[in-house]
C-alpha atoms as a PDB file:
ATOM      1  CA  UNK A   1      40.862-155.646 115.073  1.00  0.00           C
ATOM      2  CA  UNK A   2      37.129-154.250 114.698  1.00  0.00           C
ATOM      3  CA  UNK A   3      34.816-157.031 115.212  1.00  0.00           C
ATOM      4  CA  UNK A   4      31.776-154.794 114.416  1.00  0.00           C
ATOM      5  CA  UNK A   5      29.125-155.263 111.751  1.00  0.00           C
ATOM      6  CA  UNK A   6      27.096-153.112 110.634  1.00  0.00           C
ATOM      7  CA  UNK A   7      23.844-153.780 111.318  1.00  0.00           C
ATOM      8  CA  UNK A   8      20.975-153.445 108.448  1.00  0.00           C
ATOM      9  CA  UNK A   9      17.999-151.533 109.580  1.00  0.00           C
ATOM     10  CA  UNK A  10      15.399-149.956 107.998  1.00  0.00           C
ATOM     11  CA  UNK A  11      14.413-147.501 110.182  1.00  0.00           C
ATOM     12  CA  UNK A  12      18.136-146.411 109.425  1.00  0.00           C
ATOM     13  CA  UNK A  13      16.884-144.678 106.551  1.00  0.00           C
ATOM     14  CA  UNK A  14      14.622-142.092 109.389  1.00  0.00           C
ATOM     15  CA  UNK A  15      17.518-140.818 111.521  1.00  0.00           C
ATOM     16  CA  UNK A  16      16.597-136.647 111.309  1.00  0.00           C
ATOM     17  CA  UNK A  17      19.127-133.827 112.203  1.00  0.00           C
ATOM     18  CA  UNK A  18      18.817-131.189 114.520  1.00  0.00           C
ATOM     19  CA  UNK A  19      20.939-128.772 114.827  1.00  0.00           C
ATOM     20  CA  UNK A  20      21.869-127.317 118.361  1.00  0.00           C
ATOM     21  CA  UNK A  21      21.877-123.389 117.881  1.00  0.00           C
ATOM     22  CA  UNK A  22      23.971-122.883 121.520  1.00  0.00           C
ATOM     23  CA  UNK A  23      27.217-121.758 119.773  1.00  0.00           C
ATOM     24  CA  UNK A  24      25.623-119.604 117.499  1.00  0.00           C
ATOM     25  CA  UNK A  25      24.447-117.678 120.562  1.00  0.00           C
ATOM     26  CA  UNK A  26      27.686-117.840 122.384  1.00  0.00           C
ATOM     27  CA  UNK A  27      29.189-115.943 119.456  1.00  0.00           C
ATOM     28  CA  UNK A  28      26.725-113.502 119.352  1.00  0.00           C
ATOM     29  CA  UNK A  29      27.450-113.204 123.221  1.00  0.00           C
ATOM     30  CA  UNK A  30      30.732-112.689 122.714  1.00  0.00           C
ATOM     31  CA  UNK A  31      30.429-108.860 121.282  1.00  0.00           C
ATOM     32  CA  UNK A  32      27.347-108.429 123.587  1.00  0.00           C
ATOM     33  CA  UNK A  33      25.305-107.549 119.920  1.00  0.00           C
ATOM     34  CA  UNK A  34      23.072-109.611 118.043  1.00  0.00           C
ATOM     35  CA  UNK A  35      25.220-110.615 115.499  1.00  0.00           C
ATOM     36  CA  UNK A  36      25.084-113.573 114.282  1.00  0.00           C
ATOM     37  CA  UNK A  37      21.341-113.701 114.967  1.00  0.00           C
ATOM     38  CA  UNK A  38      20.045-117.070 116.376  1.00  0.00           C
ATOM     39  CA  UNK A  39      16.455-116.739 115.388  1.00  0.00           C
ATOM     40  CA  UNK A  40      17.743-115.688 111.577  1.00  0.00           C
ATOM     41  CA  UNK A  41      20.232-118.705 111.724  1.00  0.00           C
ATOM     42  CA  UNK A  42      17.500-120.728 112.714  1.00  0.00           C
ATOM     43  CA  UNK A  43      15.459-119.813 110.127  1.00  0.00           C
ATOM     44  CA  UNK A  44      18.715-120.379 107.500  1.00  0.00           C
ATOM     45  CA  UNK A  45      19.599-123.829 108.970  1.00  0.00           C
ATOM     46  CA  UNK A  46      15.963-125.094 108.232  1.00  0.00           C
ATOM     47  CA  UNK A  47      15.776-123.853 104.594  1.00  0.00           C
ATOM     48  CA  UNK A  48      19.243-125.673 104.162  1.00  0.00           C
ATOM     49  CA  UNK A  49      17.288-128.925 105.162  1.00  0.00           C
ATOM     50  CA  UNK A  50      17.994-128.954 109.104  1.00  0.00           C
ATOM     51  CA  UNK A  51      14.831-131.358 110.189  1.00  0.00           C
ATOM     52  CA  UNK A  52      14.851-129.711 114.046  1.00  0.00           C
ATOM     53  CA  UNK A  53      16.412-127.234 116.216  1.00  0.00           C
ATOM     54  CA  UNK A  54      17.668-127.618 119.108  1.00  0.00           C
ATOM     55  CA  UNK A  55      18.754-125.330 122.121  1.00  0.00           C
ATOM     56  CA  UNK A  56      19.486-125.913 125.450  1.00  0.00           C
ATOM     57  CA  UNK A  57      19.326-122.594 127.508  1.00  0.00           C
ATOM     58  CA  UNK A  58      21.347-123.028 131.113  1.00  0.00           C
ATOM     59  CA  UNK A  59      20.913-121.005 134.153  1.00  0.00           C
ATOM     60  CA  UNK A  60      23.384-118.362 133.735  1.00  0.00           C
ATOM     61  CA  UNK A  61      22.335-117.969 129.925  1.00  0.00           C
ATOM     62  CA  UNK A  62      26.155-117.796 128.803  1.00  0.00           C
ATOM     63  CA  UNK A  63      25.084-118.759 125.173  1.00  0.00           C
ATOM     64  CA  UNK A  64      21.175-119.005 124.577  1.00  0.00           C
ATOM     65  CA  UNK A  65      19.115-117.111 126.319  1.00  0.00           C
ATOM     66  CA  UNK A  66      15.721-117.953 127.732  1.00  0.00           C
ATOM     67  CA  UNK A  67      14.478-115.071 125.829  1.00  0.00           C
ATOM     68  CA  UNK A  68      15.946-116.744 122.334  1.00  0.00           C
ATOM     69  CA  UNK A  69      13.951-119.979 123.232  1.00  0.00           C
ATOM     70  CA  UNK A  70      10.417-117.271 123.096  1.00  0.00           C
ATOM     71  CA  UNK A  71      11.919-116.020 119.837  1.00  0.00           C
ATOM     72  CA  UNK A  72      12.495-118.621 118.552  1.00  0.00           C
ATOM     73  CA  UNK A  73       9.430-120.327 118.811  1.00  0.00           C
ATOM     74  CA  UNK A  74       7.465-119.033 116.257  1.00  0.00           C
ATOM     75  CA  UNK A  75      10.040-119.618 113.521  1.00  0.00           C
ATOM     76  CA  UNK A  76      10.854-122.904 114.145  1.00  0.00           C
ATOM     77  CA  UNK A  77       8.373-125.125 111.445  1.00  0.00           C
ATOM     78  CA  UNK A  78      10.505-128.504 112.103  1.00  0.00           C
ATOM     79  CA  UNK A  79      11.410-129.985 115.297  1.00  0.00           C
ATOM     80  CA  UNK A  80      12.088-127.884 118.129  1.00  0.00           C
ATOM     81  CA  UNK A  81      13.827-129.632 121.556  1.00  0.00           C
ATOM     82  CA  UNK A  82      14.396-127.903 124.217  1.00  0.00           C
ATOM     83  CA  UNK A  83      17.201-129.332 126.323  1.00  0.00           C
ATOM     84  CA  UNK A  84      17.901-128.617 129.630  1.00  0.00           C
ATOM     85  CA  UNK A  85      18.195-129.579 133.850  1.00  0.00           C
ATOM     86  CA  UNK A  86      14.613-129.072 135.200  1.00  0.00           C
ATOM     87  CA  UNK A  87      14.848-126.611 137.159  1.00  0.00           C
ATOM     88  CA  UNK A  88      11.477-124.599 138.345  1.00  0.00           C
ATOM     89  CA  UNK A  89      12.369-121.720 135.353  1.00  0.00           C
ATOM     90  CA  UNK A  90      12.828-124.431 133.580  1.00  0.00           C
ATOM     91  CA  UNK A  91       9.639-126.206 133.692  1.00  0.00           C
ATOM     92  CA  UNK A  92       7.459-123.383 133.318  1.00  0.00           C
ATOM     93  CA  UNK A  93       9.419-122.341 129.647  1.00  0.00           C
ATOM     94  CA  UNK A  94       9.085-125.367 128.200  1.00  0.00           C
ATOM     95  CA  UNK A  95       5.236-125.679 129.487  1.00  0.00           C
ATOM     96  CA  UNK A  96       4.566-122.508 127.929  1.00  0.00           C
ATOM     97  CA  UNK A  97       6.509-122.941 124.727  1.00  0.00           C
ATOM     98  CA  UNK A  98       5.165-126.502 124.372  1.00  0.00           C
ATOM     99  CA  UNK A  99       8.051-127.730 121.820  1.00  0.00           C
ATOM    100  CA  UNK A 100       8.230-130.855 119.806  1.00  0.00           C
ATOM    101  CA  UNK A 101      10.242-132.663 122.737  1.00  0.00           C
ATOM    102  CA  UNK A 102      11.863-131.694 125.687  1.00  0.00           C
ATOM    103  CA  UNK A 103      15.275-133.044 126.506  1.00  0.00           C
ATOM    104  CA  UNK A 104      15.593-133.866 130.040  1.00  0.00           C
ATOM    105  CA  UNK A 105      20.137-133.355 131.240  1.00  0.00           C
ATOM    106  CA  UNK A 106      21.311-133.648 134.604  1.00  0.00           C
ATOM    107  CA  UNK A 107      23.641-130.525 134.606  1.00  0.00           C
ATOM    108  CA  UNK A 108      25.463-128.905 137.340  1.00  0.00           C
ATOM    109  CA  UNK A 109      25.104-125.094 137.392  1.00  0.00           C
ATOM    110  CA  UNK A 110      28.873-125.009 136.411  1.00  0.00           C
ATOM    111  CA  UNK A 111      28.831-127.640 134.287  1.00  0.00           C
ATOM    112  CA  UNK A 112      30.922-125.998 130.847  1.00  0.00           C
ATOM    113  CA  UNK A 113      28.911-128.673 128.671  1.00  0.00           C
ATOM    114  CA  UNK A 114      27.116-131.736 129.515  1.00  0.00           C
ATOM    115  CA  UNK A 115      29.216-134.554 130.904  1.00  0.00           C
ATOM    116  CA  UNK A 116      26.975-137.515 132.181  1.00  0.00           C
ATOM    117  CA  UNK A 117      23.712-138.984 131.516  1.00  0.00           C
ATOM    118  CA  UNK A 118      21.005-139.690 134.155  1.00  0.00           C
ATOM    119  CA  UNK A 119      20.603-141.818 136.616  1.00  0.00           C
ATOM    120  CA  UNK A 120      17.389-143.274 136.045  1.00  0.00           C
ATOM    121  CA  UNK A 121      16.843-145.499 139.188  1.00  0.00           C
ATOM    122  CA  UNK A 122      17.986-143.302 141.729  1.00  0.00           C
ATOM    123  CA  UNK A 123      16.004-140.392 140.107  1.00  0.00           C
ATOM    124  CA  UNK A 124      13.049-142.603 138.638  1.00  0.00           C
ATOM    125  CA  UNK A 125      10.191-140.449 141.498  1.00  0.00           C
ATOM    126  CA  UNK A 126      12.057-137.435 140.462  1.00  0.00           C
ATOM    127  CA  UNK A 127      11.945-137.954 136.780  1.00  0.00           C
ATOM    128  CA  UNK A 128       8.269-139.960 136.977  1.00  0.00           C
ATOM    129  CA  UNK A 129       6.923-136.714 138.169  1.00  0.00           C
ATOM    130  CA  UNK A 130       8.496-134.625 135.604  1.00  0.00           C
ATOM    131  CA  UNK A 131       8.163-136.494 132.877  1.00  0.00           C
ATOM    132  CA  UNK A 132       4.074-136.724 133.705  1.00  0.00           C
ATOM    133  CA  UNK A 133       4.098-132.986 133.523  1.00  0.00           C
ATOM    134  CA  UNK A 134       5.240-132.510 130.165  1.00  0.00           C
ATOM    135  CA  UNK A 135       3.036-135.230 128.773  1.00  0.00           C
ATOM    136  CA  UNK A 136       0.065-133.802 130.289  1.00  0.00           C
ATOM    137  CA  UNK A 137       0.553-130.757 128.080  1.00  0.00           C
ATOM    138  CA  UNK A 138       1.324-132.773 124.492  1.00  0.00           C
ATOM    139  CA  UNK A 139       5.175-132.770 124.809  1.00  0.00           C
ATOM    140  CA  UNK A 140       7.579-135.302 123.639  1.00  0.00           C
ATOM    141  CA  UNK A 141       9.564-136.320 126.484  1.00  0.00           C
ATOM    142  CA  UNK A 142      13.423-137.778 125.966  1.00  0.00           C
ATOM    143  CA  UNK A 143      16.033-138.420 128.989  1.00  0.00           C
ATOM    144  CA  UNK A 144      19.706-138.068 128.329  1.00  0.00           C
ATOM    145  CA  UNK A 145      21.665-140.779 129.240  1.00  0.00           C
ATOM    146  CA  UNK A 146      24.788-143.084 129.423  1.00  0.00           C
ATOM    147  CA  UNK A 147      24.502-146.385 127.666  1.00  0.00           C
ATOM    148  CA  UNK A 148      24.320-148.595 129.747  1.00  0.00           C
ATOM    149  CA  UNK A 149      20.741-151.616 129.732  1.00  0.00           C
ATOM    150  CA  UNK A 150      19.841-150.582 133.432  1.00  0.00           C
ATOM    151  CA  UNK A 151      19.553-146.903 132.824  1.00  0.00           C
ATOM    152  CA  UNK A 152      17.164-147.638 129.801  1.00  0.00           C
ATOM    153  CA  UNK A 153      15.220-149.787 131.790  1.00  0.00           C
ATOM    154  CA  UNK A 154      15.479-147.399 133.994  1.00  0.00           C
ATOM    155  CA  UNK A 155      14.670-144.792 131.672  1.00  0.00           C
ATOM    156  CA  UNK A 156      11.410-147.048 130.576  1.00  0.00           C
ATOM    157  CA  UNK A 157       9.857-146.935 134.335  1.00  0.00           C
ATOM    158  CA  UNK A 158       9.802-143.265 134.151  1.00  0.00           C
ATOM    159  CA  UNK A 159       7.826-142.780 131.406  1.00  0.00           C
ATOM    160  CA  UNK A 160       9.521-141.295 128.779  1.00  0.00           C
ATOM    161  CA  UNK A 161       9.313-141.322 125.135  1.00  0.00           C
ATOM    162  CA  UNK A 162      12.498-141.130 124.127  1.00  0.00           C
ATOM    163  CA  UNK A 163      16.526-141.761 125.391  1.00  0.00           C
ATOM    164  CA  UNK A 164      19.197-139.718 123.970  1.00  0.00           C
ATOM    165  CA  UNK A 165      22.203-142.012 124.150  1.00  0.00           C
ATOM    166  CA  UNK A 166      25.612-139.703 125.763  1.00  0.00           C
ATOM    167  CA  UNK A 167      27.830-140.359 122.965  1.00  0.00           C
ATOM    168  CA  UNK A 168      31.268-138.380 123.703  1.00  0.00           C
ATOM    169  CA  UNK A 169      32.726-141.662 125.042  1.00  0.00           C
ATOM    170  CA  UNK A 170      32.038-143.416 121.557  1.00  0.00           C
ATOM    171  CA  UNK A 171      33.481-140.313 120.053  1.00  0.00           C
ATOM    172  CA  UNK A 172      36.330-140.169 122.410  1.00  0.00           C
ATOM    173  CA  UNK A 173      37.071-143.764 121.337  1.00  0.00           C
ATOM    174  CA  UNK A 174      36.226-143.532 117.317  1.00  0.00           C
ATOM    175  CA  UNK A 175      38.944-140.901 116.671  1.00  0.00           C
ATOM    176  CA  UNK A 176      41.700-142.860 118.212  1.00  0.00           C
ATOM    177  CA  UNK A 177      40.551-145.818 115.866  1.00  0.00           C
ATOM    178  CA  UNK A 178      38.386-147.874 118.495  1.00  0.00           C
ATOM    179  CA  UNK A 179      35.557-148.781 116.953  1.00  0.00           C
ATOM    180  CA  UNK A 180      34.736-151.465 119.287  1.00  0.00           C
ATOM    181  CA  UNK A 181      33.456-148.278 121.429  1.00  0.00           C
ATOM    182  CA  UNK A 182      30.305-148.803 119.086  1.00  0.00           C
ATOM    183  CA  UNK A 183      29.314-151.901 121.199  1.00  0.00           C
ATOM    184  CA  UNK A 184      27.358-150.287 124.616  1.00  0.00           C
ATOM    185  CA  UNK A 185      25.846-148.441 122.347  1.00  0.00           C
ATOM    186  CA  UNK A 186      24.045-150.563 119.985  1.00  0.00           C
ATOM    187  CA  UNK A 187      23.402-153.054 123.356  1.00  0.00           C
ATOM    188  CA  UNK A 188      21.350-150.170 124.845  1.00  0.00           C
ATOM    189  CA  UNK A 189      19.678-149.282 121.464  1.00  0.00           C
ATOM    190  CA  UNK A 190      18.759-153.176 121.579  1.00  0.00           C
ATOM    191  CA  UNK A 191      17.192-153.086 124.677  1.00  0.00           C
ATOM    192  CA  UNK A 192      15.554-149.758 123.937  1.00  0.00           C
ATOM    193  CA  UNK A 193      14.074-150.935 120.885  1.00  0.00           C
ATOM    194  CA  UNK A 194      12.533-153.740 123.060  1.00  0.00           C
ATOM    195  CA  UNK A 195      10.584-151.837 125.510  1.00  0.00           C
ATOM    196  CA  UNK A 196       9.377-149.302 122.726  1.00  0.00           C
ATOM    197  CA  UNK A 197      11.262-146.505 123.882  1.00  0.00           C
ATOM    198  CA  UNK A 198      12.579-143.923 120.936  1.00  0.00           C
ATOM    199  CA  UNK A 199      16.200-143.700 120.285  1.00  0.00           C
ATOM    200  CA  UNK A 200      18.184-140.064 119.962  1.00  0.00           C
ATOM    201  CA  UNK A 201      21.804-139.321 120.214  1.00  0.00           C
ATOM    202  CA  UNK A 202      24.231-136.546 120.490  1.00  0.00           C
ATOM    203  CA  UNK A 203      27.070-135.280 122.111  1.00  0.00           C
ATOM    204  CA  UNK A 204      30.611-134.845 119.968  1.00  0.00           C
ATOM    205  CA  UNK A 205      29.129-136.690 116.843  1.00  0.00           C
ATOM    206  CA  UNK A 206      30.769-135.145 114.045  1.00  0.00           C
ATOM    207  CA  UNK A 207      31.250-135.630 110.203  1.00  0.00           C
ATOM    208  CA  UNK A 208      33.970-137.937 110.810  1.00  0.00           C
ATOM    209  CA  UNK A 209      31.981-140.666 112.712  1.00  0.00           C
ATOM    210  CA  UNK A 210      28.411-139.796 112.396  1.00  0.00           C
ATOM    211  CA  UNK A 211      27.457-141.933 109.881  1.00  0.00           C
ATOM    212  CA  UNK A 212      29.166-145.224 111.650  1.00  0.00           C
ATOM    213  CA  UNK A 213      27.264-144.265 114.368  1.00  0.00           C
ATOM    214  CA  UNK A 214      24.019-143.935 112.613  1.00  0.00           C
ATOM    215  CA  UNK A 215      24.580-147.455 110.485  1.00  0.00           C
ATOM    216  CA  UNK A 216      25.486-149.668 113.608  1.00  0.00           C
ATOM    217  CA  UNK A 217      22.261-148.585 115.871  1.00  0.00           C
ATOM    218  CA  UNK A 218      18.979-149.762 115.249  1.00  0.00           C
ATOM    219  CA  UNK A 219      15.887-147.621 115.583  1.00  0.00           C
ATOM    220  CA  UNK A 220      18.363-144.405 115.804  1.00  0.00           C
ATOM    221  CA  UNK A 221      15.369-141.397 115.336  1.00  0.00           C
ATOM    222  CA  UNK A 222      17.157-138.361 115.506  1.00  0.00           C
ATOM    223  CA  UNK A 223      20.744-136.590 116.331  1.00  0.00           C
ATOM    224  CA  UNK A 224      21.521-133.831 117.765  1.00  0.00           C
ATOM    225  CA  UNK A 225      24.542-131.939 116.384  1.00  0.00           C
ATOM    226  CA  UNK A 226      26.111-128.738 117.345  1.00  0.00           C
ATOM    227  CA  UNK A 227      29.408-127.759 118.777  1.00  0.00           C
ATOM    228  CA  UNK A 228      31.233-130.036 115.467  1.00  0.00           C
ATOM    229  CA  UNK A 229      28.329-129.009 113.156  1.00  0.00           C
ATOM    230  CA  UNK A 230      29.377-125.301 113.646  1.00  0.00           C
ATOM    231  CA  UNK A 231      32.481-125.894 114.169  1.00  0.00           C
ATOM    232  CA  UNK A 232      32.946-127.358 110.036  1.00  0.00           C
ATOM    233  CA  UNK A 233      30.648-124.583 109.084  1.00  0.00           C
ATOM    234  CA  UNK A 234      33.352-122.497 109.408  1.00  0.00           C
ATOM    235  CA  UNK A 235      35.623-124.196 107.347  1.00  0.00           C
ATOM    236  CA  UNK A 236      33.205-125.461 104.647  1.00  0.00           C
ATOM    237  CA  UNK A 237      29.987-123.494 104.926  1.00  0.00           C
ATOM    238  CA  UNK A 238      26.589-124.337 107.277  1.00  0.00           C
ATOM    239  CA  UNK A 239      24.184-124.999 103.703  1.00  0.00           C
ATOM    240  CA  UNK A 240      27.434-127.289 102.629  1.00  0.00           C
ATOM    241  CA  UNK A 241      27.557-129.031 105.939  1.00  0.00           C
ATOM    242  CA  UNK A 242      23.905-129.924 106.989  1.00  0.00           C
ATOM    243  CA  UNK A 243      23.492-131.582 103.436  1.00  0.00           C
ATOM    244  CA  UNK A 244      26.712-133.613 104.024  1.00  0.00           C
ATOM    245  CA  UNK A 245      25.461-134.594 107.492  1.00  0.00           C
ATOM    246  CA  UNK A 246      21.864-135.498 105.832  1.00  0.00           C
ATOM    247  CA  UNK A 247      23.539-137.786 103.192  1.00  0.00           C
ATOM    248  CA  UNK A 248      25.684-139.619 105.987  1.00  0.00           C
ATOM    249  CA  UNK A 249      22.009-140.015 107.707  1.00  0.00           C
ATOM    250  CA  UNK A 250      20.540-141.498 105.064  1.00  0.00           C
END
């Protein structure tokens, strides 16, 4: 039996979408062409009422490209994150492109799609340092991770701006009917709201339990949506599905 409640919030009513762009370019990879065209799609996704972009180039550029993340820049008029390991190539793209935020991931190289959060107290010195750069130059700074109240204290000594809570295990859970799942979640949102730190959130969110998601944690700021979000697209349309996700966010 769920034992969940939603819990009333008003900054419920701010959650923003941004749309991750990374299987758009792994399409377009596919045929080795530029068709479908990320920075067009970009462009299109923002007009339908997309409130950020998001792409997270990896070393071996099998979907977008570091050169996409240059094009890309100077059509991007909402929110544009920038997710990725920080590697030394890396660093010096997103300290030249100077996005809205920069998404910090602990991938592997072979990593097919991101599969953990940080570890923020092992990797605080690593991450302090990191995090200092971007800030020097202006640059939101957001750490992916698990939810779990260490890690965002954790996440708090480095310095960062933001957390963007891993959420494939609440998604995992959600479409087997556990909504209990919910419950690390909104106790790391908690404690993030406590020490001041920002709240994002993405990985597997989807139309079916997106806006769950969004009503049970407090403070949520901003989701980022992709591999679903495109996936629907292509059975209902992308102008179709970013206003249905915007109405679930409301």
């Amino acid at each position: 039996m769920c034992n969940v409640v939603f819990l009333p919030s008003i900054f419920s009513l701010m959650t923003k979408l941004s749309v991750n762009i990374n299987k758009v370019a792994t399409l377009r990879n596919s045929r080795g062409g530029d068709l479908p065209n990320v920075v067009q799609f970009a462009k299109d996704i923002q007009r339908f009422g997309a409130e950020g972009v998001t792409v997270h180039p990896r070393p071996d550029e099998r979907h977008i490209r570091y050169r996409d993340v240059y094009d890309l820049k100077p059509v991007v008029y909402t929110e544009f994150n920038i997710e990725g390991n920080p590697i030394y190539k890396f660093i010096d793209m997103v300290l030249e492109m100077k996005p809205t935020q920069v998404t910090l991931v602990p991938d592997s190289v072979d990593a097919i799609t991101s599969n953990a959060g940080w570890d923020t107290i092992s990797n605080r010195q690593f991450l302090v340092e990191i995090i200092k750069t971007f800030k020097n130059e202006g640059i939101r700074t957001s750490i992916f991770l698990d939810p779990v109240v260490e890690q965002v204290e954790g996440a708090k000594a480095t310095g960062a701006d933001r957390i963007e809570l891993y959420t494939e295990a609440y998604a995992d859970a959600y479409k087997l009917g556990n909504t209990n799942a919910i419950q690390p979640y909104i106790e790391a949102a908690a404690r993030a709201n406590e020490l001041g730190l920002g709240i994002n959130a993405g990985h597997d969110l989807s139309l079916d339990n997106i806006e769950f998601f969004r009503k049970n944690i407090p403070g949520l700021l901003e989701v980022s949506i992709g591999h679903a979000l495109i996936s629907e697209s292509l059975y209902l349309g992308i102008e179709n599905v970013i206003n249905m996700y915007l109405n679930k966010l409301k």
